[in-house]
N, C-alpha and C. Protein backbone atom coordinates (compact mmCIF):
# COMPACT_ATOMS: atom_id res chain seq x y z
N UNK A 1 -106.31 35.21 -17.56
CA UNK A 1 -106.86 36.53 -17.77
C UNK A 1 -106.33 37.43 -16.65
N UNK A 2 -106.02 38.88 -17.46
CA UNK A 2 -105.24 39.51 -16.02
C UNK A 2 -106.35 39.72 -14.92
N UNK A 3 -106.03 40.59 -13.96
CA UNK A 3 -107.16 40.23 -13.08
C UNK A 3 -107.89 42.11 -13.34
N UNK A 4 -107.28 42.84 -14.29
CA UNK A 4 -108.14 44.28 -14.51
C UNK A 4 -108.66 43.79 -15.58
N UNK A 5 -108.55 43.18 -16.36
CA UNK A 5 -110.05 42.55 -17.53
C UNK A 5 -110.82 41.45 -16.86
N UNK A 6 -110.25 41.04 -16.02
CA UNK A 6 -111.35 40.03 -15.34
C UNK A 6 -112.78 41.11 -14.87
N UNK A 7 -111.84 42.27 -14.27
CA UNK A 7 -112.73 43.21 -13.34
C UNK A 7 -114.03 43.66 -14.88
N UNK A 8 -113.27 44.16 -15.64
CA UNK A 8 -114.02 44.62 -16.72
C UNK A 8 -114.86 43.51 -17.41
N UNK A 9 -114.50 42.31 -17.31
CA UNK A 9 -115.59 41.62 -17.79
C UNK A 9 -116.93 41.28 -17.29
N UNK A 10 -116.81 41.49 -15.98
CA UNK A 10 -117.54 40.96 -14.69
C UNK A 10 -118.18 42.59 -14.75
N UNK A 11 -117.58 43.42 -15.17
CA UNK A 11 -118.44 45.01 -15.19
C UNK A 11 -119.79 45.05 -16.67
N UNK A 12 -118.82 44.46 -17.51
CA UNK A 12 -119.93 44.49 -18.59
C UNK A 12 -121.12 42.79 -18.59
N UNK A 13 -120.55 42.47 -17.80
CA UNK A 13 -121.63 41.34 -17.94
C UNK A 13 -122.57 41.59 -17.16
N UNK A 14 -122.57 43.08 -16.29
CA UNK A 14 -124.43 43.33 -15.35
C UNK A 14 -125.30 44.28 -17.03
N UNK A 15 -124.28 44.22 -17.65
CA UNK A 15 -124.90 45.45 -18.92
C UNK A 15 -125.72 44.60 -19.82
N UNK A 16 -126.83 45.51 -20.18
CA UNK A 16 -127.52 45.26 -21.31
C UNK A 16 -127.31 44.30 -22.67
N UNK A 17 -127.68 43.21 -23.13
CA UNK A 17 -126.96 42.61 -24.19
C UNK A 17 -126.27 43.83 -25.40
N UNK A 18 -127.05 44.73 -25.69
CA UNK A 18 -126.93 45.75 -26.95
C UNK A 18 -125.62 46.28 -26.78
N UNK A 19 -125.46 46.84 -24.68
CA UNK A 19 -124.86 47.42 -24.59
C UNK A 19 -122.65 46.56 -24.43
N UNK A 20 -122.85 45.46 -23.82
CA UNK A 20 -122.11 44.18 -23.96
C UNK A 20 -121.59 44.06 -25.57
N UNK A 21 -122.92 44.06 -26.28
CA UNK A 21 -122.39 43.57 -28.00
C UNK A 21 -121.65 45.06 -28.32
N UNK A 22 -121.71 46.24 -28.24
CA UNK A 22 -121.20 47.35 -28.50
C UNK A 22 -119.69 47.45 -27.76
N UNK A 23 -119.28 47.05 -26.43
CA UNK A 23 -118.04 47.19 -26.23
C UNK A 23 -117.31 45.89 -27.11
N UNK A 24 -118.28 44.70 -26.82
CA UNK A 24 -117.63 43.80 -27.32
C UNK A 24 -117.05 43.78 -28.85
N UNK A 25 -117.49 44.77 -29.91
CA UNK A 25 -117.07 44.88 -30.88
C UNK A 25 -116.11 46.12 -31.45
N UNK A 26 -115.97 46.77 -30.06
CA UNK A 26 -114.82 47.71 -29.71
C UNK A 26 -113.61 46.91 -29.55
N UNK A 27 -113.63 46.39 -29.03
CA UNK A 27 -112.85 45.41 -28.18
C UNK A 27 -112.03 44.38 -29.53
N UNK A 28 -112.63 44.06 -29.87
CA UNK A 28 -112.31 43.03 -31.68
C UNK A 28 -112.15 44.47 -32.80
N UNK A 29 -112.73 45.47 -32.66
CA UNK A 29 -112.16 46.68 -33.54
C UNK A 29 -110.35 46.79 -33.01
N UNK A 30 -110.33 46.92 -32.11
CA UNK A 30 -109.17 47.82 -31.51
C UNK A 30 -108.27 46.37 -31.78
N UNK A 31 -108.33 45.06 -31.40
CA UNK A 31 -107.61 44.14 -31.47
C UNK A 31 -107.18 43.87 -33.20
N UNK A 32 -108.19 44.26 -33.78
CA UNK A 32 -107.66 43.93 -35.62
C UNK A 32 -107.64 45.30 -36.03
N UNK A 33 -107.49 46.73 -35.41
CA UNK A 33 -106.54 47.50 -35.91
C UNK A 33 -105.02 47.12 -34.91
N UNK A 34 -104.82 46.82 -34.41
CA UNK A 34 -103.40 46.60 -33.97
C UNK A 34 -102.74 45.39 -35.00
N UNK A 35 -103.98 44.26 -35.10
CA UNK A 35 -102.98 43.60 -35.60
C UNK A 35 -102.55 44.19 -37.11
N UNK A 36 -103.48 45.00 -37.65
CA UNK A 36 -103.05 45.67 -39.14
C UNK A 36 -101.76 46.75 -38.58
N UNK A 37 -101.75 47.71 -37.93
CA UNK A 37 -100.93 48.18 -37.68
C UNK A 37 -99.40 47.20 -37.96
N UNK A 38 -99.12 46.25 -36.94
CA UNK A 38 -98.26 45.16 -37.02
C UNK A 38 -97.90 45.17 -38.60
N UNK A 39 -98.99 44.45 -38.83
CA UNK A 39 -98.62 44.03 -40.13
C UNK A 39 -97.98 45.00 -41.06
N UNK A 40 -98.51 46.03 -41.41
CA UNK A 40 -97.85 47.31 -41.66
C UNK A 40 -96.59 47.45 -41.29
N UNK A 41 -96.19 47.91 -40.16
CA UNK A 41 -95.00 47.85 -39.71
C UNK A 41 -93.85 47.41 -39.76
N UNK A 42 -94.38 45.83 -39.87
CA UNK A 42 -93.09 44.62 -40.08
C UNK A 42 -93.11 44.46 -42.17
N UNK A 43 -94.19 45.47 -42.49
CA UNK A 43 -93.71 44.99 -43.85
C UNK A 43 -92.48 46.26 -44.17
N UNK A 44 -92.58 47.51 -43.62
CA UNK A 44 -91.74 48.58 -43.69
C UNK A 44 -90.98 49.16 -42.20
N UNK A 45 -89.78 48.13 -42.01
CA UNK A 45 -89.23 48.22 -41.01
C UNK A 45 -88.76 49.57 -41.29
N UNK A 46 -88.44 50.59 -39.85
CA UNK A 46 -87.75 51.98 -39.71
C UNK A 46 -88.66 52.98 -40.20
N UNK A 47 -89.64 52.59 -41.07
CA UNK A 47 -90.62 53.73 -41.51
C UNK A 47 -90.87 54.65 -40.82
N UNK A 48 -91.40 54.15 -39.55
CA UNK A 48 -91.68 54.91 -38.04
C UNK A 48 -90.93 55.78 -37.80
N UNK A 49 -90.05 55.22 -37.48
CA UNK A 49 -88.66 55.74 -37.07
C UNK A 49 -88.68 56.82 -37.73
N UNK A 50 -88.22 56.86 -39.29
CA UNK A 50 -88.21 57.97 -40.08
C UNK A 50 -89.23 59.13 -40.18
N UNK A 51 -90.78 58.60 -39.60
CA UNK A 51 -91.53 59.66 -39.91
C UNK A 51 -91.57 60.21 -38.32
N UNK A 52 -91.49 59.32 -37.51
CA UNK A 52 -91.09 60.21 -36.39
C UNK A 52 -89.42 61.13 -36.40
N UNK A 53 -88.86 61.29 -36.80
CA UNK A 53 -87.31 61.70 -36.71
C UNK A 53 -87.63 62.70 -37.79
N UNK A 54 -88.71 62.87 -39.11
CA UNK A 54 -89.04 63.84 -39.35
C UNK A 54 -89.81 65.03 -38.72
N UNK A 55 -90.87 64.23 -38.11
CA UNK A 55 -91.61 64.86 -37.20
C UNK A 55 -91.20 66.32 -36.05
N UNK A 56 -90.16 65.42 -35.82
CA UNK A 56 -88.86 66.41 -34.72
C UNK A 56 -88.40 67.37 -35.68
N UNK A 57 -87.91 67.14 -36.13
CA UNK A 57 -87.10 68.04 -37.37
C UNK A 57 -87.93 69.27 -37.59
N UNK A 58 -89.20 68.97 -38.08
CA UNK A 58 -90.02 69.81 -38.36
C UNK A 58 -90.38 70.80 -37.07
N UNK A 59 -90.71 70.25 -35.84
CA UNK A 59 -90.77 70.78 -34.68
C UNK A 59 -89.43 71.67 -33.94
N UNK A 60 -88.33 70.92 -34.39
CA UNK A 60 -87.10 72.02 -34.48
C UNK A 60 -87.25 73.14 -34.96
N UNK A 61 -87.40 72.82 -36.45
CA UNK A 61 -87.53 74.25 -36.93
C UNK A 61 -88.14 75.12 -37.05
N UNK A 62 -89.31 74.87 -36.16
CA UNK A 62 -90.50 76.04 -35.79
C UNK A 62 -91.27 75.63 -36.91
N UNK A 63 -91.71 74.63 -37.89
CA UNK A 63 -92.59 74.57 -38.90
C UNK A 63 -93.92 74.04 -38.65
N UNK A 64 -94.30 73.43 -37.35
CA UNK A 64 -95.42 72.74 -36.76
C UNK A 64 -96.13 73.87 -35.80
N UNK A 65 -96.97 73.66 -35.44
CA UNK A 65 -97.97 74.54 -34.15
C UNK A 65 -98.60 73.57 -33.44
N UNK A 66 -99.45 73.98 -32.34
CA UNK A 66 -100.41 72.87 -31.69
C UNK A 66 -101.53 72.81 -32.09
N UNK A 67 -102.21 72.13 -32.26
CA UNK A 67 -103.45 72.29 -32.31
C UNK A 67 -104.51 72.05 -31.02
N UNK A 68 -105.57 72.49 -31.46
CA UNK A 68 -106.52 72.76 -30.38
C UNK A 68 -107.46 71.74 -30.53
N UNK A 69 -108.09 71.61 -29.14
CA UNK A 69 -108.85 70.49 -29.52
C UNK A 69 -110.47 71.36 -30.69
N UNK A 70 -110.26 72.38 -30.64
CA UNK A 70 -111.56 72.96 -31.41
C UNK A 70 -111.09 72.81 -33.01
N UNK A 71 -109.86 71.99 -33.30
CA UNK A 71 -109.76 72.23 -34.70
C UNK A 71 -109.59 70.33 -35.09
N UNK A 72 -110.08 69.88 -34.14
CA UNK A 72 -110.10 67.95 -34.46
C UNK A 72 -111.19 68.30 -35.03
């Protein structure tokens, strides 16, 4: 275990069980959206690629803006 999740484990283990079961299922959220991500990914190699390399394109040509955080 690296030794900055060691730190973090040893942080949530003075916490509340409720509060422990709530990161802890953050923690298994975030780990099985990555692995779907993956999976995704390796079924459509370059996809990325392409929607990022559109992305630019679009930002070239002045067709994008920023957004604000008042419009998430």
């Amino acid at each position: 275990m690296s030794q900055l999740l060691d730190q973090a484990v040893a942080a949530v283990r003075k916490l509340p069980d409720a509060e422990q079961d709530a990161i802890a299922a953050l923690i298994l959220e975030e780990i099985e959206d990555d692995r779907r991500w993956d999976e995704v990914l390796a079924r459509f190699p370059g996809k990325l690629m392409a929607l990022a390399a559109r992305a630019a394109e679009q930002v070239r040509a002045g067709q994008t803006r920023p957004i604000g955080f008042d419009e998430l």
